[in-house]
N, C-alpha and C. Protein backbone atom coordinates (compact mmCIF):
# COMPACT_ATOMS: atom_id res chain seq x y z
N UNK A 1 -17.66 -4.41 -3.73
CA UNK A 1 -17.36 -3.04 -4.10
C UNK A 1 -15.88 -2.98 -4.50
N UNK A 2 -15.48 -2.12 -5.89
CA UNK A 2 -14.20 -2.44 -6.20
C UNK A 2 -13.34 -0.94 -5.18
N UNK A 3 -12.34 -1.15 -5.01
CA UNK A 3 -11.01 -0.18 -4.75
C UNK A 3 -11.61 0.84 -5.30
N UNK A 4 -11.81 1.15 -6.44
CA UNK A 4 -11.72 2.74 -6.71
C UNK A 4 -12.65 3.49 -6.06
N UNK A 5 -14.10 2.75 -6.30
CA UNK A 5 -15.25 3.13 -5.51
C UNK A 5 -15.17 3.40 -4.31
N UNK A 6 -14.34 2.43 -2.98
CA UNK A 6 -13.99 2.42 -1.72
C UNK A 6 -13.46 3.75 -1.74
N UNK A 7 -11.84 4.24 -2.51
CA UNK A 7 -11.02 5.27 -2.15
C UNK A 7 -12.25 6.23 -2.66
N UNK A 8 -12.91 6.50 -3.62
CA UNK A 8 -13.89 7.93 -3.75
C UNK A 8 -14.79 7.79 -2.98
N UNK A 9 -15.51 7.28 -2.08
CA UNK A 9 -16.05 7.17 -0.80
C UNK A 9 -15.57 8.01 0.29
N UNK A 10 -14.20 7.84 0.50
CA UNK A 10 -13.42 7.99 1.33
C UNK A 10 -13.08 9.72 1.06
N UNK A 11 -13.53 9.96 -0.48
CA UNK A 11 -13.47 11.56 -0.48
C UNK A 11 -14.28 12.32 -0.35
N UNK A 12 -15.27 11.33 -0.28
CA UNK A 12 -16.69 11.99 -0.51
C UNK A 12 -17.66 12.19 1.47
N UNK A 13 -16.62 11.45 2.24
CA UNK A 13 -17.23 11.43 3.60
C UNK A 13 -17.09 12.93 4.00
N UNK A 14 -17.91 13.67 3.98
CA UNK A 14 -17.63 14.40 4.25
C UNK A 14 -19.30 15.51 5.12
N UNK A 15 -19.14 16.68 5.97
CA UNK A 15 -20.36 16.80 6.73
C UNK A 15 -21.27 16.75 5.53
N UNK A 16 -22.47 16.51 5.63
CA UNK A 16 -23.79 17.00 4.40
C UNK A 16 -23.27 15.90 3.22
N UNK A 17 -22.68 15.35 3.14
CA UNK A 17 -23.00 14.20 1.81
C UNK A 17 -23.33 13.00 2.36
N UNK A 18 -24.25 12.55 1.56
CA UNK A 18 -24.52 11.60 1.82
C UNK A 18 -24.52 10.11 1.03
N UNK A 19 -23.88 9.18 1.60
CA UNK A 19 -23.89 7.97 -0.01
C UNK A 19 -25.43 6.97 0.11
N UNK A 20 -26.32 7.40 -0.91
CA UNK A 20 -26.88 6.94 -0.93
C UNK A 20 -26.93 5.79 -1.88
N UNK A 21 -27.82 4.35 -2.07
CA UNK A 21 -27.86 3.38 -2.84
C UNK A 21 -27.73 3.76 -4.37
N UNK A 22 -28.54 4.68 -4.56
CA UNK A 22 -28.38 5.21 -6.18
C UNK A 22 -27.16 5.68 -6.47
N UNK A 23 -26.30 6.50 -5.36
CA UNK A 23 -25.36 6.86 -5.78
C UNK A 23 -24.02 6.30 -5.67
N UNK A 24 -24.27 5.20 -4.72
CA UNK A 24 -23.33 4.10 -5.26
C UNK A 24 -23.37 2.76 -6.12
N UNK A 25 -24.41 2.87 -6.50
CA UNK A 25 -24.94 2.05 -8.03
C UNK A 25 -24.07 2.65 -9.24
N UNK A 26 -24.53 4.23 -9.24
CA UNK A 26 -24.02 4.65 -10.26
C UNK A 26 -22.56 5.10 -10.31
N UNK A 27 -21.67 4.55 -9.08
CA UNK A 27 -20.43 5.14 -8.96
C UNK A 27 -19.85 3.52 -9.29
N UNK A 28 -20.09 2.60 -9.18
CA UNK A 28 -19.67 1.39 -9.20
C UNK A 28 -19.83 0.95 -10.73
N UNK A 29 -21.19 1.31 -11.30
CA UNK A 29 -21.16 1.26 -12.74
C UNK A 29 -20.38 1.85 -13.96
N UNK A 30 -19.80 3.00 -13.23
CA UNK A 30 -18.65 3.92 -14.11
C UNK A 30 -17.53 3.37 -13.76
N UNK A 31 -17.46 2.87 -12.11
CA UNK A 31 -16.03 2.52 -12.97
C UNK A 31 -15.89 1.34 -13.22
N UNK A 32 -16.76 0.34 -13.45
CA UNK A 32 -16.55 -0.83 -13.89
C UNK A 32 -17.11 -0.83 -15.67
N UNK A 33 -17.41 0.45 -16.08
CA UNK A 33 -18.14 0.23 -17.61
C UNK A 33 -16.37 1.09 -18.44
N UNK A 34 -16.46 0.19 -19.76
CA UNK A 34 -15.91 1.15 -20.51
C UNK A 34 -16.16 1.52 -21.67
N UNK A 35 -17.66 1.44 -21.59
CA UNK A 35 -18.60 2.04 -22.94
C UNK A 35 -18.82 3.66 -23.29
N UNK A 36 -18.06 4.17 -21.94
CA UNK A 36 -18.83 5.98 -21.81
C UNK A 36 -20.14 6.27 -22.14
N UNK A 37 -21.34 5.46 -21.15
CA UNK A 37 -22.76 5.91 -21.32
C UNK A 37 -22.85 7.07 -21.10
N UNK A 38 -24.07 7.26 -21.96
CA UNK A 38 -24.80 8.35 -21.14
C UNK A 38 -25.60 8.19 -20.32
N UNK A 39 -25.87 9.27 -19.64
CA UNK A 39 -27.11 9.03 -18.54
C UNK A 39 -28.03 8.24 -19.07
N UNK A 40 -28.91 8.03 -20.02
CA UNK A 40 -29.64 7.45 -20.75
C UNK A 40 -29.56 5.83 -20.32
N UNK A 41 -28.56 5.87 -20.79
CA UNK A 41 -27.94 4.22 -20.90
C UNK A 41 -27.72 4.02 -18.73
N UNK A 42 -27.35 4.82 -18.36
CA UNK A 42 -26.52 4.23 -17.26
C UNK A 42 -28.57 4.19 -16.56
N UNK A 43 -29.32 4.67 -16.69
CA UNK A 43 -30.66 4.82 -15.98
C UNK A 43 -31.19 3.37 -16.43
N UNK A 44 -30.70 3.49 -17.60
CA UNK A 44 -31.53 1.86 -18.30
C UNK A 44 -31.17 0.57 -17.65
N UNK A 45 -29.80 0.36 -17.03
CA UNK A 45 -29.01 -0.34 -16.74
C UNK A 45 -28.79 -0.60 -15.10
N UNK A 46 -29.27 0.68 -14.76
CA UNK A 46 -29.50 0.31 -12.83
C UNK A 46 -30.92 0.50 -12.88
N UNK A 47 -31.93 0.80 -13.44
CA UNK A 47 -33.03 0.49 -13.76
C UNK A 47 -33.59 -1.62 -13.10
N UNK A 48 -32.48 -1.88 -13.48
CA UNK A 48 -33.04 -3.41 -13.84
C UNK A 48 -32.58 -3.82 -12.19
N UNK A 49 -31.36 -3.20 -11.65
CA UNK A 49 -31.24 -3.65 -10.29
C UNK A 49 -32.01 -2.75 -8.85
N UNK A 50 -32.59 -1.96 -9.41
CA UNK A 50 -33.06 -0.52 -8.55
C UNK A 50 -34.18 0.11 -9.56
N UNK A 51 -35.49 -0.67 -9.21
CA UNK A 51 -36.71 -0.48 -10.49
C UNK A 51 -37.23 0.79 -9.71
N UNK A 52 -37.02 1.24 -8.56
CA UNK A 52 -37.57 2.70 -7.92
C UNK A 52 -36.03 3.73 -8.52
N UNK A 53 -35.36 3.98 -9.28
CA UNK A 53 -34.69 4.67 -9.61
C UNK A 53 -34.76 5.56 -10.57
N UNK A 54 -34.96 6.85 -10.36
CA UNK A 54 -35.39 7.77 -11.52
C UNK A 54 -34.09 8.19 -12.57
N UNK A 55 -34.79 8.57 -13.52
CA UNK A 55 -34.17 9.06 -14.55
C UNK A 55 -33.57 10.72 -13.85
N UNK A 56 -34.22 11.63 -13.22
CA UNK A 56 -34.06 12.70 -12.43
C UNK A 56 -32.56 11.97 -11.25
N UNK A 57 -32.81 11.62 -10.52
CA UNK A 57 -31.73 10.87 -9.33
C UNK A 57 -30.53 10.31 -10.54
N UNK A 58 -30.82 9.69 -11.10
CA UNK A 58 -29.32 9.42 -12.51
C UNK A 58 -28.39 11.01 -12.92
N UNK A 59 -29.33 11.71 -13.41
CA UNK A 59 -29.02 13.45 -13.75
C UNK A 59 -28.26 13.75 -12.64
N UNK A 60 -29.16 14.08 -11.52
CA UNK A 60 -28.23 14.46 -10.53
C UNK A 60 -27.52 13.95 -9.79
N UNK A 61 -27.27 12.97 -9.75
CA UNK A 61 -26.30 12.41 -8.98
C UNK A 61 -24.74 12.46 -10.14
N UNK A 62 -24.82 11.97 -11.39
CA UNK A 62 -24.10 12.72 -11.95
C UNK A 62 -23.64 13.32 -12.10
N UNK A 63 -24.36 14.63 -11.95
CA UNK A 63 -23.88 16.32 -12.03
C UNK A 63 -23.22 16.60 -10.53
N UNK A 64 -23.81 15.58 -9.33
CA UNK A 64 -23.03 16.11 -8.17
C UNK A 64 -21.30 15.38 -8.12
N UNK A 65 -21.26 13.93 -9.14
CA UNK A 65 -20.20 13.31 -9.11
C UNK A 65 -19.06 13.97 -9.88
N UNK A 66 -19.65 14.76 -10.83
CA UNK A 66 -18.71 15.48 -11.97
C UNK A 66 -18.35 16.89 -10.84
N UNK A 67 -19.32 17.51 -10.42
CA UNK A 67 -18.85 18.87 -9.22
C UNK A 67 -17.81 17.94 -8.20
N UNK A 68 -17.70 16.64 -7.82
CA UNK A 68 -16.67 17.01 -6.95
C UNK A 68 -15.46 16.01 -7.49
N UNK A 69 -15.33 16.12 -8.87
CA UNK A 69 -14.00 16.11 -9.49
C UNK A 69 -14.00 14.38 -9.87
N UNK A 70 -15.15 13.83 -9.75
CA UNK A 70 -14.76 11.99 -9.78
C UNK A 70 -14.73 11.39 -11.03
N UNK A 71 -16.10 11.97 -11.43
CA UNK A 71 -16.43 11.47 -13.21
C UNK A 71 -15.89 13.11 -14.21
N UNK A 72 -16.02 12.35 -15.24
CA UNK A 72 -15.90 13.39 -16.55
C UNK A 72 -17.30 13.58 -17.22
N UNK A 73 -17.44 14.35 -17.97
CA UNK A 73 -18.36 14.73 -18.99
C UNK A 73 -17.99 14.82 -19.86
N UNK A 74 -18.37 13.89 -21.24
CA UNK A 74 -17.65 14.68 -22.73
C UNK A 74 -18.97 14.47 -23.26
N UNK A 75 -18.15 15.90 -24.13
CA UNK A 75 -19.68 16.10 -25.08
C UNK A 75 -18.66 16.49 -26.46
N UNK A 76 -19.43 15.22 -27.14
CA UNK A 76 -19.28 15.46 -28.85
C UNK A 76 -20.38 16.18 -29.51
N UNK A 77 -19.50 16.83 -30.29
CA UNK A 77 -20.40 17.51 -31.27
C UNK A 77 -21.47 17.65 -30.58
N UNK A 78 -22.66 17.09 -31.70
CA UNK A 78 -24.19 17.31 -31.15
C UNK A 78 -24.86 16.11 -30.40
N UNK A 79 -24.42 14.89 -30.40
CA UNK A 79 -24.53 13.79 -29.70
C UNK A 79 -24.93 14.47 -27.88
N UNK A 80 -25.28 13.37 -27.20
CA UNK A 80 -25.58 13.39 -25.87
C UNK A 80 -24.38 13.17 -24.95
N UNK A 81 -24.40 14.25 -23.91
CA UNK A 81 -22.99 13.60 -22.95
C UNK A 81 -23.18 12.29 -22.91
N UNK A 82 -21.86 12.07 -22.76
CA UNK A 82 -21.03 10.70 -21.93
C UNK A 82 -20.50 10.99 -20.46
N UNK A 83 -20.31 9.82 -19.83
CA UNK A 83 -19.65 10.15 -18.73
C UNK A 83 -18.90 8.72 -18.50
N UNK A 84 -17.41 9.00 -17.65
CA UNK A 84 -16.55 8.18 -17.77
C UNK A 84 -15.90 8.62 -16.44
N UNK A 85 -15.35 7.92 -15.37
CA UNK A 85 -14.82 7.81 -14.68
C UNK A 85 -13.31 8.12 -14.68
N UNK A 86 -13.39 9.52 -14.00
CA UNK A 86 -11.72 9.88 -14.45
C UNK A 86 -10.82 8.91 -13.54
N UNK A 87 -9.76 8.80 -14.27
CA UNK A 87 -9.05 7.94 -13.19
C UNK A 87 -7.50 8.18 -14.00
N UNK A 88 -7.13 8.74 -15.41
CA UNK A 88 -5.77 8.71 -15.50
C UNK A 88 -5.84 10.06 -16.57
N UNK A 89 -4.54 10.62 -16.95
CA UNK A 89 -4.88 11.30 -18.14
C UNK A 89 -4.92 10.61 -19.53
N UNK A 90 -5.68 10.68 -20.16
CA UNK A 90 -6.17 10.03 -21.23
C UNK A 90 -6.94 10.68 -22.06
N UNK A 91 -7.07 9.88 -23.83
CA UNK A 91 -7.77 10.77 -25.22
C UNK A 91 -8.54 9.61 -25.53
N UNK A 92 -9.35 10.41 -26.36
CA UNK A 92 -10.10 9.34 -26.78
C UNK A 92 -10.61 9.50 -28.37
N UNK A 93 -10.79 8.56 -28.97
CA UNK A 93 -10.93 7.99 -30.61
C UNK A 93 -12.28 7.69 -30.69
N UNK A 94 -13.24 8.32 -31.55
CA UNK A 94 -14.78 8.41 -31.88
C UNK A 94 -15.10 7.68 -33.22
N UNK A 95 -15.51 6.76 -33.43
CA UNK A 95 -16.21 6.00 -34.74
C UNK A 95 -17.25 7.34 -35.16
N UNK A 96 -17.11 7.44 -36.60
CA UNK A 96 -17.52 8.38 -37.06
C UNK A 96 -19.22 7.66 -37.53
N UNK A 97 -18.92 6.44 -37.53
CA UNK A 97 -20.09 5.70 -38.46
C UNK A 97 -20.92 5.48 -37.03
N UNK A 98 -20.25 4.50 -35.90
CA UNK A 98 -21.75 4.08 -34.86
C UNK A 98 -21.20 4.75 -33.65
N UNK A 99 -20.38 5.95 -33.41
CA UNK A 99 -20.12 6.69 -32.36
C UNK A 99 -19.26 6.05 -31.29
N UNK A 100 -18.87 4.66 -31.06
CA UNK A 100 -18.36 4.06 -30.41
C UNK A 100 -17.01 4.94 -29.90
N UNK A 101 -16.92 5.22 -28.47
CA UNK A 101 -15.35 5.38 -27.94
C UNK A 101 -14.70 5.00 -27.13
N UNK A 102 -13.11 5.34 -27.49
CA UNK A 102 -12.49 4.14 -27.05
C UNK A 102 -11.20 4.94 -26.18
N UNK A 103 -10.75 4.86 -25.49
CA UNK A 103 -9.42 5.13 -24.74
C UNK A 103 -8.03 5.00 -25.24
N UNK A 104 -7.10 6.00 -25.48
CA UNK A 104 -5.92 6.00 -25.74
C UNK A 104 -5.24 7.02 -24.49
N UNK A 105 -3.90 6.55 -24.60
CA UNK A 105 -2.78 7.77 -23.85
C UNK A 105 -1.82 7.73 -24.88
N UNK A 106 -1.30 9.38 -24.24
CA UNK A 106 -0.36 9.72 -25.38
C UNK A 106 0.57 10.47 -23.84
N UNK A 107 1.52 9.80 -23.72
CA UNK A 107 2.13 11.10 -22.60
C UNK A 107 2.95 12.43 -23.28
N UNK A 108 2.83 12.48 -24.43
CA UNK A 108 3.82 13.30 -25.09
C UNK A 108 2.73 14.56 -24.94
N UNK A 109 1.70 14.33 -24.59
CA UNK A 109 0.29 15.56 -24.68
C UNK A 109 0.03 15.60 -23.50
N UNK A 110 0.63 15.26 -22.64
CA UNK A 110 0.43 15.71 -21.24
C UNK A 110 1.35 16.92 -20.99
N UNK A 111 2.90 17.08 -21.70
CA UNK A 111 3.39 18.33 -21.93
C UNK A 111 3.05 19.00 -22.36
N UNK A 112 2.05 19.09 -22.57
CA UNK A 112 1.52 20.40 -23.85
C UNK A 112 1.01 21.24 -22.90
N UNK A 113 0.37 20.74 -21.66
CA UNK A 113 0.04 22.33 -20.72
C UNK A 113 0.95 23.12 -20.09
N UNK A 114 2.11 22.22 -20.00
CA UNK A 114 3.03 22.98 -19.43
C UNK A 114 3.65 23.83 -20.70
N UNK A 115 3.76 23.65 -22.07
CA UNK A 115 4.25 24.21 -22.55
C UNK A 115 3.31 25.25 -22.96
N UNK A 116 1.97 25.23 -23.17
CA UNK A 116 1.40 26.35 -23.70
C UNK A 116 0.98 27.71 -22.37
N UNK A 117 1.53 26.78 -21.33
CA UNK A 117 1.34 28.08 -19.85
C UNK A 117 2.50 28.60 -20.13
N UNK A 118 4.01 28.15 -20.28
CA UNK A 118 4.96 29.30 -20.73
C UNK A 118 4.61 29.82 -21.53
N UNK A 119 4.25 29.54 -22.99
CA UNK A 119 4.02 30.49 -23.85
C UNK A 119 2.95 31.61 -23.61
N UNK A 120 1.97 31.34 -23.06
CA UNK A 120 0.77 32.29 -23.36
C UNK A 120 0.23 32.58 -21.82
N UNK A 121 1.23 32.48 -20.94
CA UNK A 121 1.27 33.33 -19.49
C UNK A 121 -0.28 33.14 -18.90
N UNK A 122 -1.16 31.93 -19.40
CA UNK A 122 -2.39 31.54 -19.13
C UNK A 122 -1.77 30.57 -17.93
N UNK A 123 -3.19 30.09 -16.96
CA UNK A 123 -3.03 29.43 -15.98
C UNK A 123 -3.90 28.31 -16.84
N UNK A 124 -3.21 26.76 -16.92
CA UNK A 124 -3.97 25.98 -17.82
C UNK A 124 -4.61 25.09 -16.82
N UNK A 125 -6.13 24.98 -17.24
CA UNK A 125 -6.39 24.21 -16.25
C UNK A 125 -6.98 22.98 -16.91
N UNK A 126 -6.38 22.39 -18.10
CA UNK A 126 -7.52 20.83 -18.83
C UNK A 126 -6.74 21.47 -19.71
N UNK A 127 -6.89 20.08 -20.46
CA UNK A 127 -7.38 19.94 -22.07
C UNK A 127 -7.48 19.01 -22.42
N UNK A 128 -8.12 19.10 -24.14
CA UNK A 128 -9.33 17.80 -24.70
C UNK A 128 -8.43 17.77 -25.94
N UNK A 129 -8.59 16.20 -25.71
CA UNK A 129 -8.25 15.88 -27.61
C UNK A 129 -8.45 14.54 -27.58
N UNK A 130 -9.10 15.01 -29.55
CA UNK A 130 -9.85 13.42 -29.21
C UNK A 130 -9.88 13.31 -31.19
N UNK A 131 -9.63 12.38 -31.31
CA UNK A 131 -9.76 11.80 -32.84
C UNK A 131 -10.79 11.26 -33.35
N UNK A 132 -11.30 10.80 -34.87
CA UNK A 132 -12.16 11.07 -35.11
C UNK A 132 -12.00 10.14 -36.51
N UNK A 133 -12.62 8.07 -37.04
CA UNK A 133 -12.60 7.70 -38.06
C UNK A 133 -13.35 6.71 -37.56
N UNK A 134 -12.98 5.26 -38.54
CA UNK A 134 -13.72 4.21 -38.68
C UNK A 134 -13.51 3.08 -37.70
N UNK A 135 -13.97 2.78 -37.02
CA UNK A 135 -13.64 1.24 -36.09
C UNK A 135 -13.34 0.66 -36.92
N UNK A 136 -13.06 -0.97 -36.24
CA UNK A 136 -13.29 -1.79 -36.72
C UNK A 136 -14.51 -2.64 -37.26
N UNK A 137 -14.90 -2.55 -36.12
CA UNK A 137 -16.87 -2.86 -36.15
C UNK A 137 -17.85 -2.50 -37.29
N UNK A 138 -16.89 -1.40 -37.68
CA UNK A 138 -17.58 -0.51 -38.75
C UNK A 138 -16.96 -0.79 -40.06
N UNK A 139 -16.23 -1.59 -40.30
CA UNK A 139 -15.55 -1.80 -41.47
C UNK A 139 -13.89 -1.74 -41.93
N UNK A 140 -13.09 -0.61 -41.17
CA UNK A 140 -12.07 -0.06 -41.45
C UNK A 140 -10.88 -0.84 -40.73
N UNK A 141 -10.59 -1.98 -41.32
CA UNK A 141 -9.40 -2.52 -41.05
C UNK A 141 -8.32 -1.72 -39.78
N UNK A 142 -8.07 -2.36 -38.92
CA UNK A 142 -6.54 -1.94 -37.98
C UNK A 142 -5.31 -1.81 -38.85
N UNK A 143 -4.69 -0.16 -38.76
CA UNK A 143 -3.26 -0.24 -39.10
C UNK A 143 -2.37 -1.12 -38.54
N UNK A 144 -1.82 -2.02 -39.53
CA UNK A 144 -0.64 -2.73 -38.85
C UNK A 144 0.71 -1.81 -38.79
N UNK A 145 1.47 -1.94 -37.44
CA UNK A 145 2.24 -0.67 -37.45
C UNK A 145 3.77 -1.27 -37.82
């Protein structure tokens, strides 16, 4: 079991939760994947180690990991959520051709909540940004910088 899994364990002990096998299958698989499955994919994939594992128990265990702050949800466009294991602030870059995404940081956009709560006297709680062209995989050469 890696570290990260151990310390979100350790948040999750708590009265009425319970860690069950599915749900540390699927907590160990996020944070060791950096494909951003979807449920789809992540059912297909503990499927093969846990053949009594439903597609229903994947859903929700999900939806209970995202309620207590561990994983993310992104949803593009019309595509199917993803889910990704929060663990830093970070953006992310979408292949327009085979959907593939990929992880960037920018710390210069981590100021941006603090600056748009002075301006607009809002309490900020997130924000998303995320880009949008060709992989490599897909054809489109790497800028050399």
């Amino acid at each position: 079991m890696n570290v990260v899994v151990e310390e979100s364990i350790s948040l999750l002990r708590r009265p009425g939760i319970r860690m069950t096998q599915q749900r540390l299958a699927i907590m160990e698989y996020l944070t060791t994947s950096n494909s951003h499955p979807t449920a789809e994919e992540i059912y297909r994939e503990l499927n093969k180690k846990l053949p009594n594992i439903s597609n229903t128990t994947v859903y929700n265990n999900l939806n209970f990991l995202k309620e207590q702050g561990l994983i993310q949800e992104l949803i593009f466009g019309q595509s199917c959520s993803r889910y990704e294991w929060r663990t830093r602030p970070h953006y992310h870059v979408i292949c327009t051709e085979c959907g593939k995404i990929d992880d960037f940081e920018l710390p210069e956009l981590n100021r941006l909540e603090e600056a748009a709560q002075r301006e607009s006297n809002f309490q900020i709680s997130g924000h998303l940004f995320e880009l949008y062209g060709i992989c490599t995989e897909c054809g489109q050469e790497p800028l050399q910088s």
